[in-house]
Protein backbone atom coordinates (compact mmCIF):
# COMPACT_ATOMS: atom_id res chain seq x y z
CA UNK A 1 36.84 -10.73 -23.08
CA UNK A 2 34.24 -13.11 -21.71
CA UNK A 3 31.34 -11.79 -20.28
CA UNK A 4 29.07 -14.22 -18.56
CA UNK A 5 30.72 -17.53 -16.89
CA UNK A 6 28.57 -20.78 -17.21
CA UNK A 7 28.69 -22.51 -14.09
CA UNK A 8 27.95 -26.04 -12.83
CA UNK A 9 27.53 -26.77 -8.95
CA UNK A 10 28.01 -30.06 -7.88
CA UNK A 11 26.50 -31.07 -4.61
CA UNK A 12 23.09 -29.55 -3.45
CA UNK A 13 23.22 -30.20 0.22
CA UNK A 14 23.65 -27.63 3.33
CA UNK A 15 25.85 -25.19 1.95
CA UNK A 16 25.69 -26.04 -1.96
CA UNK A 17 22.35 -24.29 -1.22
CA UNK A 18 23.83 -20.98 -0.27
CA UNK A 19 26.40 -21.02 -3.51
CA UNK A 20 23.37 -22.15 -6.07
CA UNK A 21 21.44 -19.29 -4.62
CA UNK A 22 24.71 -16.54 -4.57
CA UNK A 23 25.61 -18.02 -8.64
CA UNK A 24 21.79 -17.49 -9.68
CA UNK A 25 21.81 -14.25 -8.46
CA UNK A 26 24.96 -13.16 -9.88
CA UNK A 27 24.54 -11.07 -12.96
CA UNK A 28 27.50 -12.14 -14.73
CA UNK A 29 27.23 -15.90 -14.31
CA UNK A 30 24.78 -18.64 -16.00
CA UNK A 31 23.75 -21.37 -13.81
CA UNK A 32 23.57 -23.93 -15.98
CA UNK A 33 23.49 -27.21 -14.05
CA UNK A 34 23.07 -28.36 -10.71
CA UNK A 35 24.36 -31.96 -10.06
CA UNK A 36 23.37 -34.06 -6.59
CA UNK A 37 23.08 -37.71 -5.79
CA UNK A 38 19.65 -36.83 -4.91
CA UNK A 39 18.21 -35.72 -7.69
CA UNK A 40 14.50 -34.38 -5.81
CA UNK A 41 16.79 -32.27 -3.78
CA UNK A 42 18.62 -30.62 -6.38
CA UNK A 43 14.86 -30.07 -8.53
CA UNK A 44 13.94 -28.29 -5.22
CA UNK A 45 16.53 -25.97 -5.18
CA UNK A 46 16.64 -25.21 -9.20
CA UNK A 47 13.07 -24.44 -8.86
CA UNK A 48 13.29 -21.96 -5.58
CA UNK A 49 16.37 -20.03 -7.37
CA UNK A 50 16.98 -20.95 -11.16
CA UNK A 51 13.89 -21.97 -12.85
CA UNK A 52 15.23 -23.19 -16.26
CA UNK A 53 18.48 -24.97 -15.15
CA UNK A 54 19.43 -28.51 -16.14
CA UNK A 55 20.18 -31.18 -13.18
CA UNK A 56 21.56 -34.61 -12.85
CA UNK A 57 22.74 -36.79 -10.53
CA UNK A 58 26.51 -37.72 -12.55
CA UNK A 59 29.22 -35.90 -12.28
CA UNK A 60 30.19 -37.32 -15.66
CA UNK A 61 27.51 -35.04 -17.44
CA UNK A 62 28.70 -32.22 -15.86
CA UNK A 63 32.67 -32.67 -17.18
CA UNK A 64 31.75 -33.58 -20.57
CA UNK A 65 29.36 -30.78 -21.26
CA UNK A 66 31.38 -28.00 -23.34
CA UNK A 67 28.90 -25.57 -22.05
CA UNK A 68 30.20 -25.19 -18.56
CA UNK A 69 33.19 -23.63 -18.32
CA UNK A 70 33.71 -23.60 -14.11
CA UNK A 71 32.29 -26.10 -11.52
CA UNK A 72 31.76 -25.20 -8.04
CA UNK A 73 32.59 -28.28 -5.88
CA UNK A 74 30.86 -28.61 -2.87
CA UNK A 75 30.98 -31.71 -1.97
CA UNK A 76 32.36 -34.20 0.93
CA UNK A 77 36.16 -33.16 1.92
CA UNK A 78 37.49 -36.69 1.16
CA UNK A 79 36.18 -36.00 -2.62
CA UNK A 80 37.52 -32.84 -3.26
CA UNK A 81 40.49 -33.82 -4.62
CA UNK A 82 39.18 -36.47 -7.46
CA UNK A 83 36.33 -34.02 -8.47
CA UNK A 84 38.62 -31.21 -8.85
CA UNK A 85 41.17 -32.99 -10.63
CA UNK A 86 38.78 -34.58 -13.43
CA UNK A 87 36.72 -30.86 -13.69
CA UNK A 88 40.72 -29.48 -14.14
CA UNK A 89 41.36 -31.90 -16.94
CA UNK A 90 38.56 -31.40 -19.06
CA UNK A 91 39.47 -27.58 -19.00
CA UNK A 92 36.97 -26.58 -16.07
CA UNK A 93 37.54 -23.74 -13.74
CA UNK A 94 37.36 -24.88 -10.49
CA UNK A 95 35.61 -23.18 -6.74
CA UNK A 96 35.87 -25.56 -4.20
CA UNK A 97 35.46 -25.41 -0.36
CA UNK A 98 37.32 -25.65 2.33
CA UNK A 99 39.98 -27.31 2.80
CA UNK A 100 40.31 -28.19 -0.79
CA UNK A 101 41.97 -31.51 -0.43
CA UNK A 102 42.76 -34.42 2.41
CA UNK A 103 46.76 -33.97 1.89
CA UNK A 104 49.34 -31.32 1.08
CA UNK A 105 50.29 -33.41 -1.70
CA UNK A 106 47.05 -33.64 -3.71
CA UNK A 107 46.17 -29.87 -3.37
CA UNK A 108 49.73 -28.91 -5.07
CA UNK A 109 48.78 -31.12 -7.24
CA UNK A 110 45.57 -29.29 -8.16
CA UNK A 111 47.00 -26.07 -8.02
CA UNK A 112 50.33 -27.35 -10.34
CA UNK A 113 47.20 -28.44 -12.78
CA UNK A 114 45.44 -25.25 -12.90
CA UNK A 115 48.45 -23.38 -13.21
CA UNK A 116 49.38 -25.69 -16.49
CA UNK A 117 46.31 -25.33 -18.19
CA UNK A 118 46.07 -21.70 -17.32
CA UNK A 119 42.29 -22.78 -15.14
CA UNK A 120 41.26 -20.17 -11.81
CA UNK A 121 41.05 -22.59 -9.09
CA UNK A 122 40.03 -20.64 -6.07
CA UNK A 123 38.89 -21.91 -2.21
CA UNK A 124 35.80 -20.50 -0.48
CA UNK A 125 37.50 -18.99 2.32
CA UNK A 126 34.61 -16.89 2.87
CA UNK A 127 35.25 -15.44 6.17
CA UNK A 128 38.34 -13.25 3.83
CA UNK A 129 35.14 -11.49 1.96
CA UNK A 130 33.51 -10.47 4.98
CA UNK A 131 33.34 -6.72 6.41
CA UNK A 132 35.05 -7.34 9.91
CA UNK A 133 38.09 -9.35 8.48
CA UNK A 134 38.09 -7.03 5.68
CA UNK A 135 38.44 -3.86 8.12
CA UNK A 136 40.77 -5.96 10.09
CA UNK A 137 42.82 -6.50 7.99
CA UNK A 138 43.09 -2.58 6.44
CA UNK A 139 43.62 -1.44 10.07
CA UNK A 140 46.21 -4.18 10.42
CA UNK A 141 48.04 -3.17 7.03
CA UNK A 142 47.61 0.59 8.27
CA UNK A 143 49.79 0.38 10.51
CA UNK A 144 46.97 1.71 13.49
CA UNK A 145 47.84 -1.40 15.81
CA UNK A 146 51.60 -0.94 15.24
CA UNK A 147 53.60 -4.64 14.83
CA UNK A 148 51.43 -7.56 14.84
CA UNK A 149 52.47 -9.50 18.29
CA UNK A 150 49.56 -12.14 18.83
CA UNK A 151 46.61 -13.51 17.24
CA UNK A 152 43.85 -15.45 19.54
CA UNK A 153 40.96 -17.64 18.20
CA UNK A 154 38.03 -19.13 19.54
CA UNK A 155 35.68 -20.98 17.18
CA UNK A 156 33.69 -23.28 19.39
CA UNK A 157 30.05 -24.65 19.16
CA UNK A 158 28.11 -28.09 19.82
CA UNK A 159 28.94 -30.04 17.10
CA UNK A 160 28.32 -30.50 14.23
CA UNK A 161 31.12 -34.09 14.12
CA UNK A 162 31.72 -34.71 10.72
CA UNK A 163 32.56 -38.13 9.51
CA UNK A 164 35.29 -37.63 7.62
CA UNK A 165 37.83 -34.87 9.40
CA UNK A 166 38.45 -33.65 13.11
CA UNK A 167 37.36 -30.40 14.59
CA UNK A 168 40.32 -28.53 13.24
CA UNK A 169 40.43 -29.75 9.54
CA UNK A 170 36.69 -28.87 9.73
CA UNK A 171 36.92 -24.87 11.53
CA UNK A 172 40.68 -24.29 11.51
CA UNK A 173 40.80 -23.51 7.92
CA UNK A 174 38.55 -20.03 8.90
CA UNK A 175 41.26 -19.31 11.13
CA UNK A 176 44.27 -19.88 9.08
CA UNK A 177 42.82 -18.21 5.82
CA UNK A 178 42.15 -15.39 8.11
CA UNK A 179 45.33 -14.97 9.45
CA UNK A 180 46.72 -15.32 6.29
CA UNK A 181 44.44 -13.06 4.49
CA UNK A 182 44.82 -10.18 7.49
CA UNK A 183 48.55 -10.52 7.35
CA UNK A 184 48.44 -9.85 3.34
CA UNK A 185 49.61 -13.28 2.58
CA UNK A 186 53.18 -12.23 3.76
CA UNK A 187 53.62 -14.42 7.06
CA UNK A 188 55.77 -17.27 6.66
CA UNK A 189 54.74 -20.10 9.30
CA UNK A 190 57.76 -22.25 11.11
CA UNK A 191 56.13 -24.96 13.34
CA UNK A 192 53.34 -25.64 14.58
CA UNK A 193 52.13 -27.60 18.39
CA UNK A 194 48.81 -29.15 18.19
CA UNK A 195 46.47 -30.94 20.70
CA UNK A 196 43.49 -32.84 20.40
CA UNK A 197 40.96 -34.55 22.57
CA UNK A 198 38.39 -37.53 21.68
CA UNK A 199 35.21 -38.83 23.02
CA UNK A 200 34.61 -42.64 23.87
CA UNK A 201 32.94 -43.93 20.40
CA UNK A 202 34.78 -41.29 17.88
CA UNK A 203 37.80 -41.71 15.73
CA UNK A 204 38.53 -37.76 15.18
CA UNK A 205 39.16 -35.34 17.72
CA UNK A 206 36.28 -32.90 19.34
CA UNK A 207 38.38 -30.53 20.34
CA UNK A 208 41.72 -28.70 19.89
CA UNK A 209 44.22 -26.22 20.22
CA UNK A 210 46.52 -25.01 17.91
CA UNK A 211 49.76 -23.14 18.39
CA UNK A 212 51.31 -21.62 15.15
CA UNK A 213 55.10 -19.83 15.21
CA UNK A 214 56.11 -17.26 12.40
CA UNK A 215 59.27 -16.29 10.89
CA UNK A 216 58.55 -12.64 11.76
CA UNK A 217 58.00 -13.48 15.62
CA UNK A 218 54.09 -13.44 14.98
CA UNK A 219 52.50 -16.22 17.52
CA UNK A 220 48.80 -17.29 16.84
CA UNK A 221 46.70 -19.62 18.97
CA UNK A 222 43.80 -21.16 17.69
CA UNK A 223 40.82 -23.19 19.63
CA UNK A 224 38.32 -25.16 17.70
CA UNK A 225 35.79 -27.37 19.74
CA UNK A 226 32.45 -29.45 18.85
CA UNK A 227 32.09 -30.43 22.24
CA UNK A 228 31.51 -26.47 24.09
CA UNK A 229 28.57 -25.16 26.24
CA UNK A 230 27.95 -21.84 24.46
CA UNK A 231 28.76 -20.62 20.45
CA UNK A 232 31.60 -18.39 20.21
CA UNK A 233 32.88 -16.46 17.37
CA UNK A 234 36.07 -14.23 18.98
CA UNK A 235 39.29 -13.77 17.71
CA UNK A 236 41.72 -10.63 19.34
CA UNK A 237 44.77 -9.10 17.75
CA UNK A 238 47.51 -7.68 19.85
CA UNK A 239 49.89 -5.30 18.55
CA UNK A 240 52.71 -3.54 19.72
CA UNK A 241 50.32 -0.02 19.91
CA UNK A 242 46.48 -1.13 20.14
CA UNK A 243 44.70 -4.19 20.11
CA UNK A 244 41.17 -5.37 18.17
CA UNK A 245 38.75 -7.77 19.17
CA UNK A 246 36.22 -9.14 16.90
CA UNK A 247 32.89 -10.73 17.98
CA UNK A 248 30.91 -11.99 15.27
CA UNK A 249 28.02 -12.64 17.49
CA UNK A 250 28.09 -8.90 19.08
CA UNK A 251 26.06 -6.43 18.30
CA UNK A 252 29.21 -4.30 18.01
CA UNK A 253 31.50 -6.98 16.07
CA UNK A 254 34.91 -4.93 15.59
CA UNK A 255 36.06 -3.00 18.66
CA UNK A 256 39.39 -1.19 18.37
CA UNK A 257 41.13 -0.61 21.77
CA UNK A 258 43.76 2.30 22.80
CA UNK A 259 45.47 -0.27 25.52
CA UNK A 260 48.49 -1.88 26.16
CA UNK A 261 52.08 -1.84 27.57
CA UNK A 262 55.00 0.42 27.47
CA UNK A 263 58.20 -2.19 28.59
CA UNK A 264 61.56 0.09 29.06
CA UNK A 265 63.03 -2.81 30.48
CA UNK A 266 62.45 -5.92 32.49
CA UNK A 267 61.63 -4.15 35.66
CA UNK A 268 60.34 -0.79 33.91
CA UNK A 269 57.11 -0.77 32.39
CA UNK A 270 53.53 1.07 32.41
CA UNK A 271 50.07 -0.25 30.96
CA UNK A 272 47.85 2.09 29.58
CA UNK A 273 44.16 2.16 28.78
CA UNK A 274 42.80 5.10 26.90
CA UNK A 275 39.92 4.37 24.75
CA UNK A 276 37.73 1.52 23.23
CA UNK A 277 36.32 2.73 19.73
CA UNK A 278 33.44 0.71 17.95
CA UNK A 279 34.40 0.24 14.62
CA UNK A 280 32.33 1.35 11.38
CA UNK A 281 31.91 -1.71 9.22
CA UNK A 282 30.75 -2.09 5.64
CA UNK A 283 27.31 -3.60 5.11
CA UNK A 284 28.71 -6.83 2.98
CA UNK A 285 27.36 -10.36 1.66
CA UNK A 286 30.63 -12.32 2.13
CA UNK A 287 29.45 -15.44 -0.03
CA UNK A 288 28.35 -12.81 -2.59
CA UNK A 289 31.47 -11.10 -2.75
CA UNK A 290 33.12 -14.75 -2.96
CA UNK A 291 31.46 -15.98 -5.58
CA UNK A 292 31.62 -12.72 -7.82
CA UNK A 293 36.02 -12.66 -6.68
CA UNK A 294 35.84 -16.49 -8.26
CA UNK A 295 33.20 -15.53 -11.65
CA UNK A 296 36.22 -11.94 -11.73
CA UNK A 297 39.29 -14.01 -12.07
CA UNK A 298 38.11 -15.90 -14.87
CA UNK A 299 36.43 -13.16 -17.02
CA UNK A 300 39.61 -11.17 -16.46
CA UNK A 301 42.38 -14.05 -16.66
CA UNK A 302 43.55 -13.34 -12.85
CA UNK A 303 44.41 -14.85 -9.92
CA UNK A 304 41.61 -14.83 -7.02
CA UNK A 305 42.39 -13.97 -3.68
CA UNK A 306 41.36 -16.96 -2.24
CA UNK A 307 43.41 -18.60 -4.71
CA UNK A 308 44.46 -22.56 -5.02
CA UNK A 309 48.10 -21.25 -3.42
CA UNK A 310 46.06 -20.02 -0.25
CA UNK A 311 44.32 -22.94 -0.45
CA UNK A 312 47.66 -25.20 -0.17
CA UNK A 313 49.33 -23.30 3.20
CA UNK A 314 46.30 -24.34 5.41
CA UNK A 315 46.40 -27.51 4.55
CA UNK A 316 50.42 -27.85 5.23
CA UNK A 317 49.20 -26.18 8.01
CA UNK A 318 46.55 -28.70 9.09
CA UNK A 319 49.00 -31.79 8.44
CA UNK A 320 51.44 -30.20 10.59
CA UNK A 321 48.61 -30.00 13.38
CA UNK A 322 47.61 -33.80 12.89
CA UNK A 323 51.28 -34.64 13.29
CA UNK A 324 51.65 -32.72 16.19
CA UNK A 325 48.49 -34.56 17.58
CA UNK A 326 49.83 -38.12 16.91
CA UNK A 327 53.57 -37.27 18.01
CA UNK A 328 52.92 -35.35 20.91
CA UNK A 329 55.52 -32.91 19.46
CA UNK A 330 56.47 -29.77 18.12
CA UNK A 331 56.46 -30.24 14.11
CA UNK A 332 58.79 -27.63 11.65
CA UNK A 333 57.19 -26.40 8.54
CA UNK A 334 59.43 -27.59 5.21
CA UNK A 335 61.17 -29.84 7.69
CA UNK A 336 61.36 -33.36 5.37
CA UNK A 337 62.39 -35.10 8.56
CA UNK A 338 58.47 -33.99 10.07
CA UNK A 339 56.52 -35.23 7.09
């Protein structure tokens, strides 16, 4: 069994800092090149967290050298998809961030690749590594909130636009790999009703909302904005026996609360509201946990949890939402006629 994974990071910028710092630091990788356009900014960061590592400024180096064996792409979204595809083809593992491709189609693709060639490819969904989602998601599976009714999220901030997606392929994917990932990767999604709004000047929506329908009756509603007065990090989950609300700004992030409704019938019901409980979390470095999940799957020949597959159902998720945007309609998962 392989012991230490020789990685290659291409793209040095805002958050290729944060994974060339988490690989360095990761006992059981070798950071072994760090590839940018801007080759001063890469030397910058090689020399504040991996004295000793090679850089360049071609991607080309990076997939013909036979002593990486897994890139970490993090990169522009609307270059995701060629980078991964030639790292997958000369026999690279591949990390890459979210969402991992512009279309439905091309991310299969990538995933169909690494399955042939027996490669990890594996999203950063990092959220899914982090101690509230992670405690969500065991009180979830525990049963403690009874059936899963209703998820609510609100992911809103100032900016930052991006030049290449719209506020939802940019944030939605933290909701959706959260849902999925709190769920245990069992929900089956059915349509989906999307709006957006624009600002004189800008080709991509600011802000949106996002309504997604389940097979199992499930109903989650998702809010993503660039263009809101105050940060906000909330996302509630109503069950048929207690509810949780998670703040990732509060103090107390994870609060689990005794309240809800008792319906005999349509004229017959009681609300109760017993007890709000402040839950325990872990003390957790989600990126660290990430990148060691990614760096585990390859040393032991397993799938990662964030895996390509995960990777694939938020972005038929996030073309369903576009579609719904442009059409001003409802849109049916797996429905040819909505493609």
């Amino acid at each position: 069994m392989k012991q230490k994974v020789n990685v290659a990071v291409i793209g040095a910028g805002y958050w290729g800092k944060n994974i060339i710092r988490n690989f360095a630091n990761n006992t059981r990788t070798n950071l072994v090149l760090i590839c940018d356009s801007e080759q001063d900014r890469a030397t910058k960061l090689r020399d504040m967290y991996s004295p000793g590592t090679a850089i360049c400024n071609d991607i080309s180096e990076v997939l013909t050298r036979d002593d990486v064996d897994a890139v970490s792409i993090v990169t522009p979204v609307y270059t995701h998809f060629e980078i991964a595809q030639q790292a997958l083809s000369a026999g690279k593992h591949v990390l890459i961030e979210k969402p991992m491709s512009m279309l439905y189609s091309e991310a299969s693709k990538l995933v169909r690749m690494a399955s042939d060639k027996k490669l990890s490819i594996m999203c950063d969904h990092t959220f899914c590594y982090s101690a509230p989602v992670k405690k969500i998601r065991e009180l979830i599976q525990a049963g403690t909130i009874g059936q899963l009714l209703q998820i609510n999220s609100s992911r809103c901030n100032l900016g930052l636009l991006q030049t290449d997606v719209n506020v939802l392929w940019d944030l939605a994917p933290h909701d959706i790999s959260i849902v999925n990932y709190v769920t245990g990767q069992n929900e089956t999604p059915v349509s989906v009703r999307a709006y957006g709004k624009t600002i004189p000047g800008y080709n991509h929506e600011v802000d949106a909302m996002l309504s997604i329908e389940y097979k199992s009756g499930l109903h989650v509603n998702v809010h993503n904005s660039w263009l809101y007065p105050v940060k906000t990090r909330k996302m509630s989950f109503v069950g048929t026996k207690k509810m949780i609300m998670w703040d990732d700004l509060a103090q107390d992030k994870v609060q689990l609360f005794d309240k809800g409704v008792n319906v005999v019938n349509h004229k017959n019901f009681e609300y109760y509201d017993n007890s709000v409980e402040n839950v325990e979390l872990e003390d957790l470095e989600p990126l660290e946990l990430m990148v060691d999940e990614f760096v585990s799957s390859i040393i032991e020949d397993r799938t990662p949890q964030s895996s390509g597959v995960e990777g694939v159902k938020t972005i038929q998720l996030l073309e369903a939402a576009k579609r719904s945007i442009n059409r001003g309609s409802t849109i049916l998962i797996g429905n040819k006629n909505d493609r």
